[in-house]
C-alpha atoms as a PDB file:
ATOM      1  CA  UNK A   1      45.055  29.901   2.290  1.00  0.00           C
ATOM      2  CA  UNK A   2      43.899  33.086   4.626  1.00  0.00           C
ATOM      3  CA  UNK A   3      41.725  31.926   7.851  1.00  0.00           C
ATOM      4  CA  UNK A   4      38.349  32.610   6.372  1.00  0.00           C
ATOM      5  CA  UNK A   5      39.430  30.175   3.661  1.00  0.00           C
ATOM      6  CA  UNK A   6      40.083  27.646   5.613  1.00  0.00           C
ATOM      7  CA  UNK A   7      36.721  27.936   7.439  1.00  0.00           C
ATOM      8  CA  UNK A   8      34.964  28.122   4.466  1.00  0.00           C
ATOM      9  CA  UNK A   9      36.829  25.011   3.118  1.00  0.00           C
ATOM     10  CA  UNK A  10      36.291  22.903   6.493  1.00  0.00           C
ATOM     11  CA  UNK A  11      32.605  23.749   6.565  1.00  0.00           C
ATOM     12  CA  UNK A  12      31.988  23.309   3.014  1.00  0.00           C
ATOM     13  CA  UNK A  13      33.795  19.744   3.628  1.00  0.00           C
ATOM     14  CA  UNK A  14      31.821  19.167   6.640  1.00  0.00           C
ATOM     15  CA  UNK A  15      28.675  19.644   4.713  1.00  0.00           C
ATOM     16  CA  UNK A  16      29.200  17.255   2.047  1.00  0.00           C
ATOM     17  CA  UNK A  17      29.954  14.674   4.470  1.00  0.00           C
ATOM     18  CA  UNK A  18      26.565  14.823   6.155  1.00  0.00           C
ATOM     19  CA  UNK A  19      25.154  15.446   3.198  1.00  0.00           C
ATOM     20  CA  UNK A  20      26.955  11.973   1.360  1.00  0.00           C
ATOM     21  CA  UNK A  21      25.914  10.233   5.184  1.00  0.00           C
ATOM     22  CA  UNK A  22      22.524  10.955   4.767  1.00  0.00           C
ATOM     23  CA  UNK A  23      22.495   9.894   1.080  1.00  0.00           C
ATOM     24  CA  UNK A  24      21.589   6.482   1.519  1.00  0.00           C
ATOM     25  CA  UNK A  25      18.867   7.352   4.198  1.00  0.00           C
ATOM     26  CA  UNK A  26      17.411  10.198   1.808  1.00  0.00           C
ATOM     27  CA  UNK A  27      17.179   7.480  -1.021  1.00  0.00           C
ATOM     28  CA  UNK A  28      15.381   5.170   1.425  1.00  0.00           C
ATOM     29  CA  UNK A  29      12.736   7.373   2.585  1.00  0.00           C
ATOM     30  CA  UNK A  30      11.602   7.470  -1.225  1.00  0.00           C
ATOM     31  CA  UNK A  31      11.623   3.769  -1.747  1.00  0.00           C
ATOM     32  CA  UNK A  32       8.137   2.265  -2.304  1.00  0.00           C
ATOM     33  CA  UNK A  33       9.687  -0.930   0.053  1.00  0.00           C
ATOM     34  CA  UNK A  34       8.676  -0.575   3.480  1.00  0.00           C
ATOM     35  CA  UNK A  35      11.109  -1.542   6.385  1.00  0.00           C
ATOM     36  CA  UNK A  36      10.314  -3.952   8.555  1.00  0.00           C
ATOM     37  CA  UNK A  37      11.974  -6.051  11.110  1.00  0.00           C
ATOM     38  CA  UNK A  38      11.583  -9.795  12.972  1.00  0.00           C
ATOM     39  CA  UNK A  39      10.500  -9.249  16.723  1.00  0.00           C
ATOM     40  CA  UNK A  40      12.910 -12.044  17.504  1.00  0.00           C
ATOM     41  CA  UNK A  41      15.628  -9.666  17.076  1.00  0.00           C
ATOM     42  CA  UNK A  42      15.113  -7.425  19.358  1.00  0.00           C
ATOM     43  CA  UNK A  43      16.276  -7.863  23.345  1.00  0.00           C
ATOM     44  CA  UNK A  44      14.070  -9.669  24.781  1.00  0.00           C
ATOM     45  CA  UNK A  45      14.960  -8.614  27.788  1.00  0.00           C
ATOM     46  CA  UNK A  46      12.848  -5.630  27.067  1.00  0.00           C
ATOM     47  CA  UNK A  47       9.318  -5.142  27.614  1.00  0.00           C
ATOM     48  CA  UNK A  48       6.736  -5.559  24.685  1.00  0.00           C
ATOM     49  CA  UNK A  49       6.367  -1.471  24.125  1.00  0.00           C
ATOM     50  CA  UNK A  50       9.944  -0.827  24.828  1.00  0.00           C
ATOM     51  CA  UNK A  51      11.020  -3.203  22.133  1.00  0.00           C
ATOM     52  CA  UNK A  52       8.627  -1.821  19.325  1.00  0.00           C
ATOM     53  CA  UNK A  53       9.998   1.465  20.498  1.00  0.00           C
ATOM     54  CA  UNK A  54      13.420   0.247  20.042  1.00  0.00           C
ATOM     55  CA  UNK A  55      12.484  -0.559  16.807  1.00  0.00           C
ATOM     56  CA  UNK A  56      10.935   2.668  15.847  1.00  0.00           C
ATOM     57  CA  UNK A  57      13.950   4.323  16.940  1.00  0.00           C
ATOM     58  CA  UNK A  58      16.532   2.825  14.991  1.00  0.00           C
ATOM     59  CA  UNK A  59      14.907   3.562  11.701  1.00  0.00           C
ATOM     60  CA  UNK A  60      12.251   0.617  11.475  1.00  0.00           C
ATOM     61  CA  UNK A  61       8.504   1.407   9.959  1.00  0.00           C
ATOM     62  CA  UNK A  62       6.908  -2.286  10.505  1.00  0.00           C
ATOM     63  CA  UNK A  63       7.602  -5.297  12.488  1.00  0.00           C
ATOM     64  CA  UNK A  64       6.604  -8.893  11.617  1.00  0.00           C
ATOM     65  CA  UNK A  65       5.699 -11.192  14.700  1.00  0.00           C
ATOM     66  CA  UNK A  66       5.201 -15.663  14.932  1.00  0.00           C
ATOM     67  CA  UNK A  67       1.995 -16.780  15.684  1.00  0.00           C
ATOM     68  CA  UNK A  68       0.594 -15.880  19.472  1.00  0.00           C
ATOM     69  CA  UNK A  69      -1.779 -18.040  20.726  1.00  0.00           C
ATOM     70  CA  UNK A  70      -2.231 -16.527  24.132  1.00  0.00           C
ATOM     71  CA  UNK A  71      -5.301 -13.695  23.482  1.00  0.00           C
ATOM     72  CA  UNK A  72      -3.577 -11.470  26.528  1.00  0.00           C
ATOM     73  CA  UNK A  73       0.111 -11.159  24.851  1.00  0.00           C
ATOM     74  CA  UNK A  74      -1.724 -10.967  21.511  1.00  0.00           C
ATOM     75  CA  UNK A  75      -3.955  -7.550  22.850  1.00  0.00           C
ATOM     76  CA  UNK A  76      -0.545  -6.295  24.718  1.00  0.00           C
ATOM     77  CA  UNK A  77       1.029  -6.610  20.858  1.00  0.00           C
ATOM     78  CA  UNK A  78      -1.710  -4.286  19.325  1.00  0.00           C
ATOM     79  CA  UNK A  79      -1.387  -1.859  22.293  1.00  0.00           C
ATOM     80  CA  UNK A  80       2.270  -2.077  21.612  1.00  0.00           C
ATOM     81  CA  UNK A  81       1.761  -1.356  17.966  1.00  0.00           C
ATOM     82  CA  UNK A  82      -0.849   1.886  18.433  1.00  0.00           C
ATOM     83  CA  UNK A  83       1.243   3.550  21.079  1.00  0.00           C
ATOM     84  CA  UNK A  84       4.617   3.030  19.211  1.00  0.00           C
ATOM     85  CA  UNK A  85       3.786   3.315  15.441  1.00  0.00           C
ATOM     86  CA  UNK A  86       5.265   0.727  14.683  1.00  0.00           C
ATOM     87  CA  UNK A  87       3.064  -1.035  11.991  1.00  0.00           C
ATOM     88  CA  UNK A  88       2.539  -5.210  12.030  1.00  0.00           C
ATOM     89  CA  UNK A  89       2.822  -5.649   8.875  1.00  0.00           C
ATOM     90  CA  UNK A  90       2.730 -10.083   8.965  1.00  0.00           C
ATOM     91  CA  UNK A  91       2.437 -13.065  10.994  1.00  0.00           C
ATOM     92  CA  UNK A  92       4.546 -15.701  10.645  1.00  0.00           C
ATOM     93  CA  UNK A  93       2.671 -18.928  11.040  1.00  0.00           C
ATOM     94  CA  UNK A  94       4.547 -21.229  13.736  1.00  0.00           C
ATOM     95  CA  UNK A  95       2.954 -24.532  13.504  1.00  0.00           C
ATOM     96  CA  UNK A  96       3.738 -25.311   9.322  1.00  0.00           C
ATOM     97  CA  UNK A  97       6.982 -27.169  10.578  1.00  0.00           C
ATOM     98  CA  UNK A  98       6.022 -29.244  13.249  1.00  0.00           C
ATOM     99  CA  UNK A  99       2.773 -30.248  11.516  1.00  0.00           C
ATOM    100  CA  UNK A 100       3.063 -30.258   7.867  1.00  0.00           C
ATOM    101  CA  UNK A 101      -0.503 -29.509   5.916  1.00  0.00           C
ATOM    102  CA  UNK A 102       1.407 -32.549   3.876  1.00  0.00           C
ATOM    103  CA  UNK A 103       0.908 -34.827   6.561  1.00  0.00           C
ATOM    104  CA  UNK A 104      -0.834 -38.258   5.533  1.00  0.00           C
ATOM    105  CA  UNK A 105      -1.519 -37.705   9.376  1.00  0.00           C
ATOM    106  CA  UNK A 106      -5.269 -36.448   9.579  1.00  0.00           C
ATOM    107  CA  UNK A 107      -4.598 -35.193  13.087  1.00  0.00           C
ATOM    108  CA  UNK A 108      -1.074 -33.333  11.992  1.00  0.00           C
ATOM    109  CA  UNK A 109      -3.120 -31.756   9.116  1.00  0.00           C
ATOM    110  CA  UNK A 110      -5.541 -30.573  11.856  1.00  0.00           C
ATOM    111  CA  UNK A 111      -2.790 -29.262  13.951  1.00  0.00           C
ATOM    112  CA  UNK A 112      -1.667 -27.396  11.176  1.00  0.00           C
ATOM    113  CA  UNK A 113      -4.573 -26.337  10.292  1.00  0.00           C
ATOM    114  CA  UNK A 114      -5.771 -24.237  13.383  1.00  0.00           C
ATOM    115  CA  UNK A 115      -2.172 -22.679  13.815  1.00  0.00           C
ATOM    116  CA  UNK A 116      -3.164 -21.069  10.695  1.00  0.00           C
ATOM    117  CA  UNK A 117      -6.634 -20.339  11.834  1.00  0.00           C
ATOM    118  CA  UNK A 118      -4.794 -18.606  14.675  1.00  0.00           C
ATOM    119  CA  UNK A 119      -2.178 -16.677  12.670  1.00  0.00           C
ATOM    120  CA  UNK A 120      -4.884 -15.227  10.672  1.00  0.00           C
ATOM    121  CA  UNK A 121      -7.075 -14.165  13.694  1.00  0.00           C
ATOM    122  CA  UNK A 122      -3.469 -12.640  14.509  1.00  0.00           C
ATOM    123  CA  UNK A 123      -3.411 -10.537  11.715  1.00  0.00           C
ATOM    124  CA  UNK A 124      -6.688  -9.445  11.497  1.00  0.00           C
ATOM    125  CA  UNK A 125      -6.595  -8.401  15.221  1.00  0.00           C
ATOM    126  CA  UNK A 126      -3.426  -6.691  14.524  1.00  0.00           C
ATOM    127  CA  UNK A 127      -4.080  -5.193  11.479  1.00  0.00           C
ATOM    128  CA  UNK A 128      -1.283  -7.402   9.856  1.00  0.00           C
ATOM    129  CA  UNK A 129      -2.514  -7.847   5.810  1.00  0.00           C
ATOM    130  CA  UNK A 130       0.001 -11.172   5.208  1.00  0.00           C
ATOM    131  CA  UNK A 131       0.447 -14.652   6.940  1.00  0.00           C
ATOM    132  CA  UNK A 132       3.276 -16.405   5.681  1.00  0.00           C
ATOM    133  CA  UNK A 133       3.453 -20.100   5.392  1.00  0.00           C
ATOM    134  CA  UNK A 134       5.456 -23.335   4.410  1.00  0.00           C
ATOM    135  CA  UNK A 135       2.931 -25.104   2.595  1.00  0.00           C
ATOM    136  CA  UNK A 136       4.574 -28.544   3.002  1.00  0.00           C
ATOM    137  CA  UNK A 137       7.690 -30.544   3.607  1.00  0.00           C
ATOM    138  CA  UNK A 138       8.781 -33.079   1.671  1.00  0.00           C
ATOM    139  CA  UNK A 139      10.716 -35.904   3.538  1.00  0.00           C
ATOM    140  CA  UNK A 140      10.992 -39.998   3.202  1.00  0.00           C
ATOM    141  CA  UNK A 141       7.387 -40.261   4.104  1.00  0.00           C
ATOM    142  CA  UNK A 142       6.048 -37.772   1.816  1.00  0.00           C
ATOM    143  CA  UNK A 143       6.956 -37.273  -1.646  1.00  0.00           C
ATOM    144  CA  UNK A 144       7.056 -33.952  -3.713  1.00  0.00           C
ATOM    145  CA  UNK A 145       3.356 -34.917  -5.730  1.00  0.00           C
ATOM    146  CA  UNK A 146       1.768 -35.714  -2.283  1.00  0.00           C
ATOM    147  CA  UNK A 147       3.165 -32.494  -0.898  1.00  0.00           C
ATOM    148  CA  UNK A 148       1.850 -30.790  -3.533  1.00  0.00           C
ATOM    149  CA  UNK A 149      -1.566 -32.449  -3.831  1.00  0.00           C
ATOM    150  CA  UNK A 150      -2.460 -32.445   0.019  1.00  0.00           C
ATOM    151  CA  UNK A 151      -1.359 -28.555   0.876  1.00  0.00           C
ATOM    152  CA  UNK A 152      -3.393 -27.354  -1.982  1.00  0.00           C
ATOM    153  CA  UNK A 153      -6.569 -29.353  -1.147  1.00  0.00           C
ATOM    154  CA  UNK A 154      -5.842 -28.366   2.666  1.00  0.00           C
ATOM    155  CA  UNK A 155      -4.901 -25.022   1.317  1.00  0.00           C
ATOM    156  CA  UNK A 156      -8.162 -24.377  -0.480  1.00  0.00           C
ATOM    157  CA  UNK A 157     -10.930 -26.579   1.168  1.00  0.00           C
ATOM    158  CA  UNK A 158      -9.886 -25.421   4.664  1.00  0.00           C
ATOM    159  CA  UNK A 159      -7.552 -22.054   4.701  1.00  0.00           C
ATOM    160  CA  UNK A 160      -8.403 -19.948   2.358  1.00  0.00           C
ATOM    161  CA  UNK A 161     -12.232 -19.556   3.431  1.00  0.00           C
ATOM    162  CA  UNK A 162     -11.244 -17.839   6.445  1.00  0.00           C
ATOM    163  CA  UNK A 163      -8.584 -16.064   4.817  1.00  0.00           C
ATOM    164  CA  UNK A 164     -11.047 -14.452   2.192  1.00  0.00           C
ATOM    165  CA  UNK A 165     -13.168 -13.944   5.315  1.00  0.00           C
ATOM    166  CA  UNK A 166     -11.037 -11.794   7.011  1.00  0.00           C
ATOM    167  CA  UNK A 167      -8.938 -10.322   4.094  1.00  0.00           C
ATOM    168  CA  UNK A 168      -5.749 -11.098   4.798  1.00  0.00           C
ATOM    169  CA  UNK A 169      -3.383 -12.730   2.487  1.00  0.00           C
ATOM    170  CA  UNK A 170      -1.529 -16.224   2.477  1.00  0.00           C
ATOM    171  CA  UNK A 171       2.121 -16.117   1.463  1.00  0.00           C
ATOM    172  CA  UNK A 172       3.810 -19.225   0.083  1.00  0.00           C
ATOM    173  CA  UNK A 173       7.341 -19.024   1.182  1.00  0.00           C
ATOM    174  CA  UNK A 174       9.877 -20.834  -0.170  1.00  0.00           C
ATOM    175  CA  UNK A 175      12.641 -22.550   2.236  1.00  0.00           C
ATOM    176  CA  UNK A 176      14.673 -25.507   3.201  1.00  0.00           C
ATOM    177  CA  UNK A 177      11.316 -27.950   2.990  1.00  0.00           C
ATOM    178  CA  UNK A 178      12.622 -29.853  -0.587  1.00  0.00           C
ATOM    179  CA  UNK A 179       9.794 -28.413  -1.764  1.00  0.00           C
ATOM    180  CA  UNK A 180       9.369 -25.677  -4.283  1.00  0.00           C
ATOM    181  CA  UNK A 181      12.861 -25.525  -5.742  1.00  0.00           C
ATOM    182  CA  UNK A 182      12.321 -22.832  -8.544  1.00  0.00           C
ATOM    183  CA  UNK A 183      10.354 -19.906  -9.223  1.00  0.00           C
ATOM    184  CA  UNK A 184       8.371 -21.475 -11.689  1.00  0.00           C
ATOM    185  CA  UNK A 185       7.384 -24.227  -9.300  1.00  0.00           C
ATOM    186  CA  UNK A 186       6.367 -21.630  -7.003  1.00  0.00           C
ATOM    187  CA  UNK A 187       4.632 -19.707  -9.740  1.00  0.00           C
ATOM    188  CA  UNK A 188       2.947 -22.587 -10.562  1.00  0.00           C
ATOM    189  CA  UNK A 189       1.801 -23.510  -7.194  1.00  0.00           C
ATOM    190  CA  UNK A 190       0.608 -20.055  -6.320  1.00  0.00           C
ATOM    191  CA  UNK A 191      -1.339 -19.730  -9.904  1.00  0.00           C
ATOM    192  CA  UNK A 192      -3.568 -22.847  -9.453  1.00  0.00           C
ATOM    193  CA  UNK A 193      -5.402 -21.252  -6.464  1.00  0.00           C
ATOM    194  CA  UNK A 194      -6.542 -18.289  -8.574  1.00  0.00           C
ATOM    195  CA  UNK A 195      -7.208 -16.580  -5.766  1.00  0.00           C
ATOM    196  CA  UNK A 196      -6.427 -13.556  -4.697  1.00  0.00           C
ATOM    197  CA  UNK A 197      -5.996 -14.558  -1.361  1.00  0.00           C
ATOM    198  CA  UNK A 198      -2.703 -16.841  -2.240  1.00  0.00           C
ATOM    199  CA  UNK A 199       1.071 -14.872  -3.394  1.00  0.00           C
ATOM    200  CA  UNK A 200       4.143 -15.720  -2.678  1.00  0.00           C
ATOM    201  CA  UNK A 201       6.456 -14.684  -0.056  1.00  0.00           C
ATOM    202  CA  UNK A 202      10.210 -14.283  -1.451  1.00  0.00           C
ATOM    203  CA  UNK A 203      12.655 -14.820   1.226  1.00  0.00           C
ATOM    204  CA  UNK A 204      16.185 -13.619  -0.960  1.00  0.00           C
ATOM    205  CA  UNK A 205      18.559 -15.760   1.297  1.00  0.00           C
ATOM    206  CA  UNK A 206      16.631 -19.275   1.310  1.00  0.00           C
ATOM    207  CA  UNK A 207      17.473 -20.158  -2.606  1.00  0.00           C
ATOM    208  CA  UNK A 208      21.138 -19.461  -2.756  1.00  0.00           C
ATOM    209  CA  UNK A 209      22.400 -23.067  -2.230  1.00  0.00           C
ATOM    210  CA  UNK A 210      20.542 -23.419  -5.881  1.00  0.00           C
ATOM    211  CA  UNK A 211      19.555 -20.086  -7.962  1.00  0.00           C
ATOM    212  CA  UNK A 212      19.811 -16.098  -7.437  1.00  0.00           C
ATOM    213  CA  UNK A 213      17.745 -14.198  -5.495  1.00  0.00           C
ATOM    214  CA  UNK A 214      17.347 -11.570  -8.156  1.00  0.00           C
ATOM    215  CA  UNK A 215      16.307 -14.350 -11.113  1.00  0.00           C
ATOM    216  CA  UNK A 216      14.009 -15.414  -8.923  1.00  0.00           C
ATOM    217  CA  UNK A 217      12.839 -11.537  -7.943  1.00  0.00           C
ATOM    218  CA  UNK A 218      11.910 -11.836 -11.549  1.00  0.00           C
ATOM    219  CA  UNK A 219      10.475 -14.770 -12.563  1.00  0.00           C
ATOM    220  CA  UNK A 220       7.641 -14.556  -9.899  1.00  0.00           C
ATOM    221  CA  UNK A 221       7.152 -11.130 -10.473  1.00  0.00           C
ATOM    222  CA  UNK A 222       3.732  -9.330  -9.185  1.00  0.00           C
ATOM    223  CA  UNK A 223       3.336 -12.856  -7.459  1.00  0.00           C
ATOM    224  CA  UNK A 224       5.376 -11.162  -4.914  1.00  0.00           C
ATOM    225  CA  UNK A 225       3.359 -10.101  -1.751  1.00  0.00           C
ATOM    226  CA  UNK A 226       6.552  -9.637   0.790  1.00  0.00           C
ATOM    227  CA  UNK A 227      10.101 -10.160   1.226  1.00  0.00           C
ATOM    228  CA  UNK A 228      12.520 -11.415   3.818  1.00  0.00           C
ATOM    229  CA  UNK A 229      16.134 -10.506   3.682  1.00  0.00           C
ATOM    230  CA  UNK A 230      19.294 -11.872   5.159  1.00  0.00           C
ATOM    231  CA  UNK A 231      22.789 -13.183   3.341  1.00  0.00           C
ATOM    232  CA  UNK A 232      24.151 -16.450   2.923  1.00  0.00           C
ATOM    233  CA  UNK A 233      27.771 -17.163   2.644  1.00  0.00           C
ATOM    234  CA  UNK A 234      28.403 -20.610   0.944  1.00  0.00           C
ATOM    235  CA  UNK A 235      32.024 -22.537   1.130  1.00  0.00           C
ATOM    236  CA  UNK A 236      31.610 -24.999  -1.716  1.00  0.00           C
ATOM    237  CA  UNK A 237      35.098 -26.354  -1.831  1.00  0.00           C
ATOM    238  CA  UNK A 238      34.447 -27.257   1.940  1.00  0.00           C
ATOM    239  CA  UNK A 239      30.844 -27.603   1.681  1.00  0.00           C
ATOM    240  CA  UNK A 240      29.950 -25.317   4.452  1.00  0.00           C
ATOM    241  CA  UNK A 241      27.469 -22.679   4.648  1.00  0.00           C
ATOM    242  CA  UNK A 242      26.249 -19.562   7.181  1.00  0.00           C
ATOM    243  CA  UNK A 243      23.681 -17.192   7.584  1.00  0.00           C
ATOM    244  CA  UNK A 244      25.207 -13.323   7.230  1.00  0.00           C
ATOM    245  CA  UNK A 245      24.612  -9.736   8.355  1.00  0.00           C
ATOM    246  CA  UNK A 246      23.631  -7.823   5.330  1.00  0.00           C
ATOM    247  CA  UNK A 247      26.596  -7.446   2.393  1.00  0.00           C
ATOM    248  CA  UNK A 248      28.742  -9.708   3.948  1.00  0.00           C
ATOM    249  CA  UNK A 249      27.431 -12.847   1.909  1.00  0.00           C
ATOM    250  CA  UNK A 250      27.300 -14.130  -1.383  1.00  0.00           C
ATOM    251  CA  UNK A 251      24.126 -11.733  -2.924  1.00  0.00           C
ATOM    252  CA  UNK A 252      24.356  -9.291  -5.295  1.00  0.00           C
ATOM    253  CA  UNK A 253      22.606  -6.825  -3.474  1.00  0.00           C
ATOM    254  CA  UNK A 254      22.272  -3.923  -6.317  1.00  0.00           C
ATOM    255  CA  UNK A 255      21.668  -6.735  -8.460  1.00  0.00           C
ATOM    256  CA  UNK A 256      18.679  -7.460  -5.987  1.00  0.00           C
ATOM    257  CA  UNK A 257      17.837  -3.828  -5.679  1.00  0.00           C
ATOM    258  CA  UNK A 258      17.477  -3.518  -9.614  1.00  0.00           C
ATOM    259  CA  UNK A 259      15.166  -6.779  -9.790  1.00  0.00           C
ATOM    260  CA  UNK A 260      12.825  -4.951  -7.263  1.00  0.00           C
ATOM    261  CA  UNK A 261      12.508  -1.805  -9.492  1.00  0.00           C
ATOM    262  CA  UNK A 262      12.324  -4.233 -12.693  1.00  0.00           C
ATOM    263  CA  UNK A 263       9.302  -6.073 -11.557  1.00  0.00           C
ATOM    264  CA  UNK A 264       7.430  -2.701  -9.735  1.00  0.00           C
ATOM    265  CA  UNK A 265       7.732  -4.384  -6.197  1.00  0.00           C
ATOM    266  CA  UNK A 266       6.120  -1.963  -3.650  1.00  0.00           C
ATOM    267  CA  UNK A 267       5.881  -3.653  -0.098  1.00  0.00           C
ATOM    268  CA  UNK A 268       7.415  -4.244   2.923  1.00  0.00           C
ATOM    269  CA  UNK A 269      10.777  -6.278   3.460  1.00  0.00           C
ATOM    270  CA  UNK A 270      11.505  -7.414   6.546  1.00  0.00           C
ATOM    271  CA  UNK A 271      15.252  -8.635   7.872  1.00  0.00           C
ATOM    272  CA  UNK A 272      15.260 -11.824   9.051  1.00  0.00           C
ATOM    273  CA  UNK A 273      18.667 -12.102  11.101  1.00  0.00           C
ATOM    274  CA  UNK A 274      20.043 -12.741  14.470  1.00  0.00           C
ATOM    275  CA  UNK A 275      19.013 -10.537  17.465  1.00  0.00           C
ATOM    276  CA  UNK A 276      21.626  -8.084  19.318  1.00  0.00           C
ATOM    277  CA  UNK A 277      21.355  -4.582  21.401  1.00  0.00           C
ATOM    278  CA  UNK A 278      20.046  -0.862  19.940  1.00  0.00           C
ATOM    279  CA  UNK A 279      24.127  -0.337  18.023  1.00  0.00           C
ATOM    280  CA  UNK A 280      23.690  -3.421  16.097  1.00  0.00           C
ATOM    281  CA  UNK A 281      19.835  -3.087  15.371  1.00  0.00           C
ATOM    282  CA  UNK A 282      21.234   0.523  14.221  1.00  0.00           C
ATOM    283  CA  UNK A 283      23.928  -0.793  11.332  1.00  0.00           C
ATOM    284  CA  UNK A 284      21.231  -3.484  10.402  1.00  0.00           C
ATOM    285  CA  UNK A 285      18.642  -0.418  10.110  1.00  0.00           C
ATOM    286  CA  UNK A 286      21.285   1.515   7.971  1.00  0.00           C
ATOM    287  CA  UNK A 287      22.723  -1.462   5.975  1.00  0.00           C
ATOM    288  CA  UNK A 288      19.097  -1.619   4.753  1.00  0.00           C
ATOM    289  CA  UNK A 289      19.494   1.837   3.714  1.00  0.00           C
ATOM    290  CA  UNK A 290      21.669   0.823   1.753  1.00  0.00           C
ATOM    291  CA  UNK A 291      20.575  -1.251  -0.127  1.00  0.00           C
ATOM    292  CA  UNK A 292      17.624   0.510  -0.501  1.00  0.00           C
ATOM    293  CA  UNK A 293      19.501   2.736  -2.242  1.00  0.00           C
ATOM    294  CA  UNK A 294      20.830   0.383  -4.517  1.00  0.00           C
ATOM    295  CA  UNK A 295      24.160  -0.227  -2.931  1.00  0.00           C
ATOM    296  CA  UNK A 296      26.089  -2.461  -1.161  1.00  0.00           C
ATOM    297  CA  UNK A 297      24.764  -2.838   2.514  1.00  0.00           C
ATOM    298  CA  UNK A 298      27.801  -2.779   4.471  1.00  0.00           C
ATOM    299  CA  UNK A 299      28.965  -1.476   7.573  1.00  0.00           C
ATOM    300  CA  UNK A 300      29.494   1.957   7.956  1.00  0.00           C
ATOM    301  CA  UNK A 301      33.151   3.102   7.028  1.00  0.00           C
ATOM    302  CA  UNK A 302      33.625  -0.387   5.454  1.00  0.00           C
END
């Protein structure tokens, strides 16, 4: 091989491995699903601005924020959203666990109540079109027909006017409340509002202990108004379970991937994971890549 061979050969080389680097990246930027990241990830040693920035920067389009009940940090949010970009895509209501709309507790329902009432003036102030929220918990005091009885009548008589006031959407997440354990529960919860104020909010990670992320995907179908995504690794023979970085749990991520296209899903996903500095908010931005992409989201040169 002469000289100009080998230059040829080593830049040709070279240019297929940017070119295969950027292949997951390229493949994102055509996906309908938006990327979107919790605000408790980034440092929060940071300033407001300088974490949305942060965000921005390593490859993020939207952020979804908890419920902030203090008007000044909620107007230094939305300046931090128009002078980054960064678009608030959700609000995650706060209160739903500490006072279940379930409660047989008048005053725990009305606790519950207004941190929704605030979550939705969140979102409307920030533009956000989604507030998610655990409808109910189901424990020794309250059993799975109460649950469902209460949060709907709550739900409907005293939610879902201001909702349909301000236009922004309540999404019934599924989780670790003993409530809602399959997609046609949740299908079926979600339907008897019709409204088209109420979906559902598919978190992929929350229903592994019992079903698949991408059965599920399908089953509630159009239903689906956002996603949250993070892995789950589950030790049955030992019976012990933890939360994982993208692709290094138990889901079938291109199996996920596929559900997605199967059912038309076009919306934002947000990752829902531990926090850490700009290199690992970096390989969580291009893990998501990946599986945007349709393939496994691991680290790079894994």
């Amino acid at each position: 091989m002469t000289t100009t061979d080998r230059r040829v050969f080593l830049e040709t080389a070279l240019a297929a491995s940017a070119i295969a680097a950027l292949r997951p990246r390229a493949a994102a930027a055509a996906s309908p699903i938006r990327k979107a990241v919790e605000l408790s990830m980034l440092p929060k040693e940071l300033g407001l601005r300088e974490r949305f920035q942060l965000a921005k920067d390593v490859g993020f389009e939207g952020i979804e924020i908890q419920t902030v009940s203090d008007p000044k940090e909620a107007d230094e949010i939305k300046d931090a959203s128009q002078k980054t970009g960064l678009v608030i895509h959700s609000v995650m209501n706060a209160e739903h666990w500490r006072s279940p709309l379930s409660s047989a507790d008048p005053a725990v329902v009305a606790k519950s109540v207004a941190g929704m009432e605030t979550s939705l003036r969140n979102a409307k102030l920030w533009g956000a079109e989604t507030v998610l929220l655990v409808p109910a918990v189901v424990n020794p005091e309250t059993g799975y027909q109460d649950a469902w009885t209460r949060s709907q009548k709550v739900i409907r008589e005293r939610i879902l006017p201001l909702a349909s006031e301000l236009k922004v959407i309540v999404g019934i997440e599924e989780v670790w409340n003993k409530f809602l354990l399959s997609p046609l529960e949740l299908n079926k919860y979600v339907d008897e509002f019709a409204s088209p104020w109420v979906r559902a909010y598919v978190d992929v990670g929350n229903m592994v202990f019992y079903g698949y992320p991408q059965d599920w995907i399908r089953t509630v179908g159009k239903r689906t108004v956002r996603l949250h995504l993070k892995d789950f690794k589950l030790d049955r023979p030992n019976g012990k379970f933890e939360w994982k970085n993208l692709g290094e749990g138990d889901i079938d991520w291109p199996e996920v991937r596929k559900a997605l296209n199967d059912v038309g899903y076009q919306g934002w996903a947000t990752v829902e994971l531990s926090g850490g500095d700009a290199a690992y908010l970096k390989d969580v931005s291009a893990r998501f890549d990946r599986f945007l992409a349709g393939e496994k989201p691991v680290a790079a040169g894994a």
